[in-house]
Protein backbone atom coordinates (compact mmCIF):
# COMPACT_ATOMS: atom_id res chain seq x y z
CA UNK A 1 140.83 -154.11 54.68
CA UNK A 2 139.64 -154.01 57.93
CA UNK A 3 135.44 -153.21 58.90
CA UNK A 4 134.40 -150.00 60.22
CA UNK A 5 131.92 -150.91 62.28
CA UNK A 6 130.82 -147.08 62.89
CA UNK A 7 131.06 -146.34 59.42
CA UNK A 8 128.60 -148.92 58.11
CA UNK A 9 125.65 -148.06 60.77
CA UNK A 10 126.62 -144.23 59.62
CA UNK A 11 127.27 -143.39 63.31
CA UNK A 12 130.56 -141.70 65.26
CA UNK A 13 132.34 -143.55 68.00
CA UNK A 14 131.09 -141.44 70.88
CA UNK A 15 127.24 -142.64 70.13
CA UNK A 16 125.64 -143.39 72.40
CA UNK A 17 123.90 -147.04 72.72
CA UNK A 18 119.96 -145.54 71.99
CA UNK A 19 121.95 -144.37 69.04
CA UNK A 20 123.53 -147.43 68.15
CA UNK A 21 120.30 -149.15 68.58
CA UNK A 22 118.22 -146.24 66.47
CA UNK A 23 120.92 -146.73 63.36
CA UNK A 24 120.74 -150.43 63.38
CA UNK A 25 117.31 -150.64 63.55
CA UNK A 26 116.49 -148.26 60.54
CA UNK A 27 119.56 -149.77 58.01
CA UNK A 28 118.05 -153.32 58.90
CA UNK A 29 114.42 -152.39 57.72
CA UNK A 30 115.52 -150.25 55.18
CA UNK A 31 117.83 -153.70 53.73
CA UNK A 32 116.18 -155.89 55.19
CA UNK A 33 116.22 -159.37 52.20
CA UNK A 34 112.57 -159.43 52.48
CA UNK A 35 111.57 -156.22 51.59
CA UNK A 36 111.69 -155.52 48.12
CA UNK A 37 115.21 -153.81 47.12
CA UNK A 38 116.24 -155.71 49.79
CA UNK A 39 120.13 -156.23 50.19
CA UNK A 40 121.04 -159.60 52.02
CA UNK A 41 124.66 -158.90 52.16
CA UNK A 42 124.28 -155.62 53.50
CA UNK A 43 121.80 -156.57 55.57
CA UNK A 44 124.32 -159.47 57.41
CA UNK A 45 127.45 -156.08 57.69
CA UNK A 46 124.93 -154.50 59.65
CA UNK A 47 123.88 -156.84 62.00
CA UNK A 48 127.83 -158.01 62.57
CA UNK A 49 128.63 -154.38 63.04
CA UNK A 50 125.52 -154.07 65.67
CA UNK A 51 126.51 -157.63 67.21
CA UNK A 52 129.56 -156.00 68.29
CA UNK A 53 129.12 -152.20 68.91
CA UNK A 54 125.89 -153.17 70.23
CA UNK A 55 127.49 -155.19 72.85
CA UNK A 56 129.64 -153.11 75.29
CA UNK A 57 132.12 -155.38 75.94
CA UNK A 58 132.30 -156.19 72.31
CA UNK A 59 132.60 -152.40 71.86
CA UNK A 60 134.98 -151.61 74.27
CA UNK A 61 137.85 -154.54 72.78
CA UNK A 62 136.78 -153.42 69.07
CA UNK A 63 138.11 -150.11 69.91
CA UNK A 64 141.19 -150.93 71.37
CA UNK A 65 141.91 -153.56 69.00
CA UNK A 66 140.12 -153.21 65.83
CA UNK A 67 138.17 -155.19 64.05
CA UNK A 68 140.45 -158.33 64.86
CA UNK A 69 139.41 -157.95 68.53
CA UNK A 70 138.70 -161.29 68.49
CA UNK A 71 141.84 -162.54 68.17
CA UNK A 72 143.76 -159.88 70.01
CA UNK A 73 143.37 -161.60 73.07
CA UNK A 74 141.00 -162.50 76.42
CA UNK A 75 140.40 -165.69 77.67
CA UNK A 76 139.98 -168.90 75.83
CA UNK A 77 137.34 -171.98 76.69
CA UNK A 78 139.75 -172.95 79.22
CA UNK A 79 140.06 -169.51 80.89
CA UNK A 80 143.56 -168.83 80.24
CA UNK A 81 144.75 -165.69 78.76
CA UNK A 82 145.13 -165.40 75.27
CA UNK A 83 147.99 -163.55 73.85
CA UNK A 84 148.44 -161.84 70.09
CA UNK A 85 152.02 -160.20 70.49
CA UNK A 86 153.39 -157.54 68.49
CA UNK A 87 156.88 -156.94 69.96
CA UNK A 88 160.11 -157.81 68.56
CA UNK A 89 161.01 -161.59 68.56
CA UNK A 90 162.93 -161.39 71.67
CA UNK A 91 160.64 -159.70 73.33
CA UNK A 92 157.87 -162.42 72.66
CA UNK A 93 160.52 -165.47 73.35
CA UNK A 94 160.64 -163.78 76.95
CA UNK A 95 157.27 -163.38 77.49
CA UNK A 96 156.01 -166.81 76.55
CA UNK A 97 159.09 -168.29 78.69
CA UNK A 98 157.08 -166.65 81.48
CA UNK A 99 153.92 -167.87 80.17
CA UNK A 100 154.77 -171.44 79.96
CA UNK A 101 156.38 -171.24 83.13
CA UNK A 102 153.28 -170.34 85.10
């Protein structure tokens, strides 16, 4: 299943980045593996969900994509473009003809 981001720093998706920066910042004290009650796991969700909505870029492909924005596409170490496709087979035979053609 698939991370809410939101959901595990308790905030909605129209927060605002002070808010996104006020929930981290109080779930990562309160679970923080030093303190005592500490959660480490919990602690390491919360700082990947504030890597990302934390980030607006991050943000802004994690909510058009979902939590496998990474992998939905944008450029790779070479600069090109990426593609996860999810069109019928013909469709994608088409479009990476084009692809390989450029």
């Amino acid at each position: 299943m698939a991370k809410d981001y939101y959901q595990i720093l308790g905030i909605n998706k129209s927060a605002s980045p002070e808010d996104i920066k006020k929930a981290f910042r109080k779930l990562a004290h309160e679970h923080h593996p030093d303190k005592k009650g500490g959660n480490e796991g919990k602690f390491k969700e919360i700082n990947e969900a504030y890597q990302v909505l934390g980030n607006p870029d991050k943000r802004q492909q994690y909510d058009q994509f979902g939590a496998n924005f990474e992998s939905a596409g944008g450029p790779d170490s070479t600069g090109r473009i990426l593609l996860v496709l999810r069109a019928p087979a013909v469709l994608t035979k088409a479009v990476l003809e084009l692809i390989l053609m450029t």
